[in-house]
Protein backbone atom coordinates (compact mmCIF):
# COMPACT_ATOMS: atom_id res chain seq x y z
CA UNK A 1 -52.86 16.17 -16.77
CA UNK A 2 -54.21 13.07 -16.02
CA UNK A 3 -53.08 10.37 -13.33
CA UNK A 4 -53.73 6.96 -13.78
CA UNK A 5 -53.89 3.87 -11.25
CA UNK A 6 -51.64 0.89 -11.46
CA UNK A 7 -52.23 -2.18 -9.75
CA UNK A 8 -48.85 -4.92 -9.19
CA UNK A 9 -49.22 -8.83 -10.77
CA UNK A 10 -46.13 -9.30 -8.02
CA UNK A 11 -47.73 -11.10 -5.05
CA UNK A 12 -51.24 -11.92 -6.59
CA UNK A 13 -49.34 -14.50 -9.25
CA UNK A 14 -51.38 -17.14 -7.54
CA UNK A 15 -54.82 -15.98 -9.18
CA UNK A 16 -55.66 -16.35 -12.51
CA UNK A 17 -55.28 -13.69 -15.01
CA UNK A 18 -59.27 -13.52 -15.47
CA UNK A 19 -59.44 -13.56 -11.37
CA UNK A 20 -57.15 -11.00 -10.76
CA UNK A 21 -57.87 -8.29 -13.78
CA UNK A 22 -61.87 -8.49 -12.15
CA UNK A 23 -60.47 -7.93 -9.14
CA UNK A 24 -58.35 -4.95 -10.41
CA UNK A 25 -61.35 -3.57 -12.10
CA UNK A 26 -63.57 -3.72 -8.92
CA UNK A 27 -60.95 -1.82 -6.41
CA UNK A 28 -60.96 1.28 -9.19
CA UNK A 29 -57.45 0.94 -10.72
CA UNK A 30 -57.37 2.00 -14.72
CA UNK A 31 -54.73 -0.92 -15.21
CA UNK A 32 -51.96 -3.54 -14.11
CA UNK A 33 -48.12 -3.34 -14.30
CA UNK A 34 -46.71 -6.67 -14.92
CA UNK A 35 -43.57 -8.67 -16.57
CA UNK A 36 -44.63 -10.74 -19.62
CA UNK A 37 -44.06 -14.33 -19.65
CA UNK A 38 -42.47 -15.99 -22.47
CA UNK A 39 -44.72 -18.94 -22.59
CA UNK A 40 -47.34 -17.92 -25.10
CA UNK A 41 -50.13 -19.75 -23.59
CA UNK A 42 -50.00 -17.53 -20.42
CA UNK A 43 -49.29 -14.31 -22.33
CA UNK A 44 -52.13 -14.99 -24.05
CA UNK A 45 -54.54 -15.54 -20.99
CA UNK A 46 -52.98 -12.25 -19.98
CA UNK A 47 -54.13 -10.26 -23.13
CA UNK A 48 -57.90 -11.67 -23.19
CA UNK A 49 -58.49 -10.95 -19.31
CA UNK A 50 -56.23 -6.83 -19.67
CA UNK A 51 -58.95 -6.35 -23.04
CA UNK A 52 -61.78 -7.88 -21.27
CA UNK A 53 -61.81 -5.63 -18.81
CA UNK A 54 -60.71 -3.03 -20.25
CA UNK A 55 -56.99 -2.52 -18.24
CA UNK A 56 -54.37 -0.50 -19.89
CA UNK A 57 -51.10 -2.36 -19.48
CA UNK A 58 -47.70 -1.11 -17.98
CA UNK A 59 -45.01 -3.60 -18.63
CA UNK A 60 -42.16 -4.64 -16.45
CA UNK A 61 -38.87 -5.76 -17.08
CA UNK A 62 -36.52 -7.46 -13.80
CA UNK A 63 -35.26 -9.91 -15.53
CA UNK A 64 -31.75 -8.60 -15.77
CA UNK A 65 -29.46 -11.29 -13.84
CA UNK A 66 -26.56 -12.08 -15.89
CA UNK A 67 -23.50 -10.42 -15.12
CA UNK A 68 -21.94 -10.87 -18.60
CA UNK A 69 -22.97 -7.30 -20.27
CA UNK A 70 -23.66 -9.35 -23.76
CA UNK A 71 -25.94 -11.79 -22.82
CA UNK A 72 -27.37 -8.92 -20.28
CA UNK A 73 -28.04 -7.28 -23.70
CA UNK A 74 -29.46 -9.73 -25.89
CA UNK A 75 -32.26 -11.45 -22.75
CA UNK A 76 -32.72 -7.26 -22.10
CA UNK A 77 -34.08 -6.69 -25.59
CA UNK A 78 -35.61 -10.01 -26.02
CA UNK A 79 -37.87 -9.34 -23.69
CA UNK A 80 -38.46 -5.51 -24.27
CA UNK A 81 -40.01 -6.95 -27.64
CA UNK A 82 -41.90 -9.51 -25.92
CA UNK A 83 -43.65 -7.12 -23.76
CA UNK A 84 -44.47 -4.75 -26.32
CA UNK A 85 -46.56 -7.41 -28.37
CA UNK A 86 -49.54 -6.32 -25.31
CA UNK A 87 -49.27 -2.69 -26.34
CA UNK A 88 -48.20 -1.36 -23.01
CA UNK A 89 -48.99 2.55 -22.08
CA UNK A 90 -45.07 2.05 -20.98
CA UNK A 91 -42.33 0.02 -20.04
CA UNK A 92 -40.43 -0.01 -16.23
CA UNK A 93 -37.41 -1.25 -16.64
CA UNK A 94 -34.74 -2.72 -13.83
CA UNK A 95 -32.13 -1.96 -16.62
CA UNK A 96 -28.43 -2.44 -15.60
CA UNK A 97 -26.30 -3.98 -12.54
CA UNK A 98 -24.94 -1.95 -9.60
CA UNK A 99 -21.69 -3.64 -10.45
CA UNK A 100 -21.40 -2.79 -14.28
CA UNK A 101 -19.34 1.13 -14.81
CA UNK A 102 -20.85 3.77 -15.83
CA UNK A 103 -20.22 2.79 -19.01
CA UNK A 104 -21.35 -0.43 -19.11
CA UNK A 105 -24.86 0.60 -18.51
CA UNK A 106 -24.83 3.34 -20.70
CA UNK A 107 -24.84 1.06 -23.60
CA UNK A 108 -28.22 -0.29 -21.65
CA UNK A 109 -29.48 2.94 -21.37
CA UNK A 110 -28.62 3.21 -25.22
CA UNK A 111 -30.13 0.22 -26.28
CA UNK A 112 -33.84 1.08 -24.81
CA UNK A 113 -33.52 4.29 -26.09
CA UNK A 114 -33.14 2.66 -29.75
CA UNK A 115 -35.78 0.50 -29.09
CA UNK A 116 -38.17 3.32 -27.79
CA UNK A 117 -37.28 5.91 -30.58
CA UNK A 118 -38.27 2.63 -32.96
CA UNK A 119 -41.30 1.28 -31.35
CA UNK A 120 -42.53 4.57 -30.43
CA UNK A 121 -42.80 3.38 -26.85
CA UNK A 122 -42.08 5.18 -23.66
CA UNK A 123 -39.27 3.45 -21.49
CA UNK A 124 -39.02 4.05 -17.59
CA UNK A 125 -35.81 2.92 -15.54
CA UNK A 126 -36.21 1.74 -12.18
CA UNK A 127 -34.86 3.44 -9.36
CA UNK A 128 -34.02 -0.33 -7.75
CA UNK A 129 -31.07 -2.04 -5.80
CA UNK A 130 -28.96 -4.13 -6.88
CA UNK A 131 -29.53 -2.06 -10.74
CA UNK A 132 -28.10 0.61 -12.37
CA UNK A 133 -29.90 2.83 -10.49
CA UNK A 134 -29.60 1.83 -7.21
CA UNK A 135 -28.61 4.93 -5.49
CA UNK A 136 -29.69 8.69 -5.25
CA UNK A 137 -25.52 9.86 -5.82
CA UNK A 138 -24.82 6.62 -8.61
CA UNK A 139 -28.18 8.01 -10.16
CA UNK A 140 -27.32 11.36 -10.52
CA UNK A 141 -23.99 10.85 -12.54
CA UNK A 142 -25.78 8.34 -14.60
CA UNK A 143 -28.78 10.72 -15.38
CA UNK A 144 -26.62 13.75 -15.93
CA UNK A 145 -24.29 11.72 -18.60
CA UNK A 146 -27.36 9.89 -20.18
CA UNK A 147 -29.94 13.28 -20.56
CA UNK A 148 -32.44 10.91 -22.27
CA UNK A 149 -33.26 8.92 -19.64
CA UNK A 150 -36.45 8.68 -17.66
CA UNK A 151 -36.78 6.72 -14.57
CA UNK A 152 -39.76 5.04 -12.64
CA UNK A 153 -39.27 6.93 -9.16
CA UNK A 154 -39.15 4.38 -6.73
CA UNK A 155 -36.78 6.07 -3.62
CA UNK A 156 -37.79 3.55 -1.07
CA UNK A 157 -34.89 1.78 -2.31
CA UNK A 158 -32.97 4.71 -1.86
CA UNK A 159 -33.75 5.24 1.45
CA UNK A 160 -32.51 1.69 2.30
CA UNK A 161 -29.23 1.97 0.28
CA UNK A 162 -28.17 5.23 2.31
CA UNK A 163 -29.90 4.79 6.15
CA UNK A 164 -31.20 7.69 5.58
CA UNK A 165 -34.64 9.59 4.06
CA UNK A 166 -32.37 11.23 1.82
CA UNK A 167 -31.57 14.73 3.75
CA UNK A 168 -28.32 15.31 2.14
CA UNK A 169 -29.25 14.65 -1.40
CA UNK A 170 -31.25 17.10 -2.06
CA UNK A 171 -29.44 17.70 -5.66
CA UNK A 172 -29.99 13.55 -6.55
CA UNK A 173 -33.69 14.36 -5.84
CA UNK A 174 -34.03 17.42 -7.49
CA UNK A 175 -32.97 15.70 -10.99
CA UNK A 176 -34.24 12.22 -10.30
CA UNK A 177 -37.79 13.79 -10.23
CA UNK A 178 -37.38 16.05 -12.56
CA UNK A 179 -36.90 12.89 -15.07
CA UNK A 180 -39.72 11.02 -13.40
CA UNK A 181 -42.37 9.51 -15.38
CA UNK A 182 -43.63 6.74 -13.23
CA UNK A 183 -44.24 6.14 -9.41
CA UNK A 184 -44.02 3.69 -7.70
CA UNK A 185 -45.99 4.04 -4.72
CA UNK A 186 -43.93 2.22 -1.77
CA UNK A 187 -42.48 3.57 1.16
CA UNK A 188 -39.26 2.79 2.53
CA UNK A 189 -37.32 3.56 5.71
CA UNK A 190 -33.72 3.73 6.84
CA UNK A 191 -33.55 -0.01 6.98
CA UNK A 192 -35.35 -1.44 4.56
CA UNK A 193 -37.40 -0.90 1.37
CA UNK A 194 -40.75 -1.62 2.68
CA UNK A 195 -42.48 -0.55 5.77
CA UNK A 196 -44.15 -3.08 7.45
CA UNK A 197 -47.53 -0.72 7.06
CA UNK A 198 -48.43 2.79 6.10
CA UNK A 199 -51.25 3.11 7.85
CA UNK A 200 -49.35 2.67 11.28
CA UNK A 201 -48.47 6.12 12.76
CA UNK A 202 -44.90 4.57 13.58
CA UNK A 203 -44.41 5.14 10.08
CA UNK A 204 -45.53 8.72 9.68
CA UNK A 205 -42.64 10.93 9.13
CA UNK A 206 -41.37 7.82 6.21
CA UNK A 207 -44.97 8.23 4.55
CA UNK A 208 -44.56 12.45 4.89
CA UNK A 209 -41.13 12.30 3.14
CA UNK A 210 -42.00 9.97 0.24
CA UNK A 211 -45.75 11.80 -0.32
CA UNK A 212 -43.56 15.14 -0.48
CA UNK A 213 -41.36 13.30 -2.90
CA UNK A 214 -44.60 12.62 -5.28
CA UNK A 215 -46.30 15.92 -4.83
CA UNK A 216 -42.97 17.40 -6.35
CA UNK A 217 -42.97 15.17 -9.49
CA UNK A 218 -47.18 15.92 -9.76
CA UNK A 219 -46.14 19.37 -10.00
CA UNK A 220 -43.17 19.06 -12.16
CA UNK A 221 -45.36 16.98 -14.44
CA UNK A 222 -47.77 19.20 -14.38
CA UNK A 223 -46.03 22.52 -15.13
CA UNK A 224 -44.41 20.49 -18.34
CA UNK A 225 -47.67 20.21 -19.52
CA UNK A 226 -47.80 16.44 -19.50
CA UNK A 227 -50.87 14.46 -20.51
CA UNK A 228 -50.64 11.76 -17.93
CA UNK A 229 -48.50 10.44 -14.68
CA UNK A 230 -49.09 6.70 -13.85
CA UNK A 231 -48.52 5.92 -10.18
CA UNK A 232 -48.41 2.00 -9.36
CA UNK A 233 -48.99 1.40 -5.09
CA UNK A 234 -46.00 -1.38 -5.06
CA UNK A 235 -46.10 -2.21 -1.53
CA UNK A 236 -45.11 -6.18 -2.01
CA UNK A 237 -45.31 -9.70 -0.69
CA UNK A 238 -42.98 -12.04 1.80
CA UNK A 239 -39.99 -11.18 1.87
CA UNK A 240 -40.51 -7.46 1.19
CA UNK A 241 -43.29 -7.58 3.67
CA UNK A 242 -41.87 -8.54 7.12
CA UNK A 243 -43.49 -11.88 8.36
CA UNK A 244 -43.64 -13.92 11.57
CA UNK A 245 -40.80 -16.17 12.83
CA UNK A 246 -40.88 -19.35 11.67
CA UNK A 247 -44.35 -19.48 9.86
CA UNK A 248 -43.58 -16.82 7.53
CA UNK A 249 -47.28 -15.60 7.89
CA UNK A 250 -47.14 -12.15 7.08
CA UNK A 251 -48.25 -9.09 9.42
CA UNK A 252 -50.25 -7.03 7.40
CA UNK A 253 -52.59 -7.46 4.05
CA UNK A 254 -50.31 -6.56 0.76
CA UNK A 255 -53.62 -6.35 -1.40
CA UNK A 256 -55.30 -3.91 1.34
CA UNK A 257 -51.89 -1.64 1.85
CA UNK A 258 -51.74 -1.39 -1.71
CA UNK A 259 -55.68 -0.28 -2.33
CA UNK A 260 -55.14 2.03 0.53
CA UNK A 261 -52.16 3.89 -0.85
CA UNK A 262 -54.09 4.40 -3.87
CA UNK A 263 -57.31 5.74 -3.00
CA UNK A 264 -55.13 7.65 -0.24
CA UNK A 265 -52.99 9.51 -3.57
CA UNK A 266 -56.41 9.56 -5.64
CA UNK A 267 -57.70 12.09 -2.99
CA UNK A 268 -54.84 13.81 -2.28
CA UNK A 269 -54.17 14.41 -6.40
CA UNK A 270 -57.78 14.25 -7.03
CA UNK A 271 -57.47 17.18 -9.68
CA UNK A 272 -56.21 15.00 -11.42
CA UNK A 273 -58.24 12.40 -11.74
């Protein structure tokens, strides 16, 4: 099995695509994860500089704001095609509200898996707030009545929802990664989905929980004789990064956390590089 590097468009938006993909290429990642835009100028700028230097693609998909489950639907698979026209290795998807039922969001959950049975394409629901997803116990229902669905584990948001680094659901865990195809690499604490840096030993038993957390999907990946785990470092920008008072400067380097927390995994999976 192979793992592959991920690097986030979210906080680097400001940089041309032909700016940023170099910039990719030069810190060692094998590709980006971004949403598509709709304006086909940009999406094209974003094709020539992913082929030019040679960056596989993982799509993203946040756009889900509209609390009327139709229209939720029909912007949902709009732009599920609109991403695919960049060939991504595989979609993330923020599918679903935390306020729709169960049910609700099982016709979500439905509709990708139409779409990925017909475009042959590999979709990966978020583990996010505010989504269908949004917490370890919700998760858990929703994965064991919907047995096709993979998620992108992302359990920093977990650890916000519940105050907690997840001690008492060790049975959410145990399924969440078993249907994990996707990482994203962030760490989260009790009181909020980001901490302010990983590198600071005031943050050491949040790192230890969520790098146990990935070394049990590695190894479940692994012994289901997978071909290839993509982990993207998704530490982000203001607001997610805490900032200064009143000049909003923020207090640590998002580009530099996020280049560290990759070449940090890299070694520590480096079998499977």
């Amino acid at each position: 099995m192979l793992i592959k590097f991920f690097c986030p468009r979210w906080g680097s938006e400001s940089l041309s695509w032909d700016d940023f993909c170099l910039k990719v290429k030069q810190e060692g990642y094998h590709g980006v994860e971004s949403p598509v835009s709709l304006e086909e100028e940009e999406k094209k700028d974003m094709k020539t500089a992913l082929d030019k230097y040679e960056l596989l693609f993982i799509g993203q998909y946040y756009q889900s704001f509209d609390s009327n489950l139709e229209v939720n639907k029909i912007e949902f698979e709009q732009h599920l095609y609109n991403i695919l026209e960049l060939n991504p290795l595989l979609i993330d998807s923020q599918t679903g509200k935390d306020y729709f039922t169960a049910q609700q969001n099982k016709e979500l959950f439905d509709l990708a898996s139409i779409f990925s049975n017909d475009n042959n394409i590999l979709i990966a629901h978020e583990t996010h707030r505010n989504k269908a997803l949004f917490a370890a116990h919700i998760t858990m229902n929703l994965l064991n009545q919907n047995p096709e669905v993979k998620i992108t584990a992302d359990f920093s948001h977990w650890c916000n929802v519940s105050e907690s680094l997840l001690e008492e659901q060790e049975k959410a865990l145990k399924i969440a990664i078993e249907r994990t195809v996707h990482i994203h690499a962030r760490v989260g604490n009790s009181q909020s989905a980001q901490v302010s840096d990983p590198r600071s030993k005031q943050w050491g038993s949040e790192l230890e929980a969520h790098l146990n957390w990935w070394d049990k999907i590695v190894e479940n990946r692994a012994a289901s004789n997978s071909n290839l785990l993509t982990i993207t470092p998704e530490f982000g920008p203001y607001p997610y990064m805490p900032a200064i008072p009143f000049t909003k400067m923020p207090i640590a380097n998002q580009w530099d956390i996020n280049v560290y927390m990759m070449n940090l995994l890299k070694e520590r999976y480096h079998l499977y590089n």
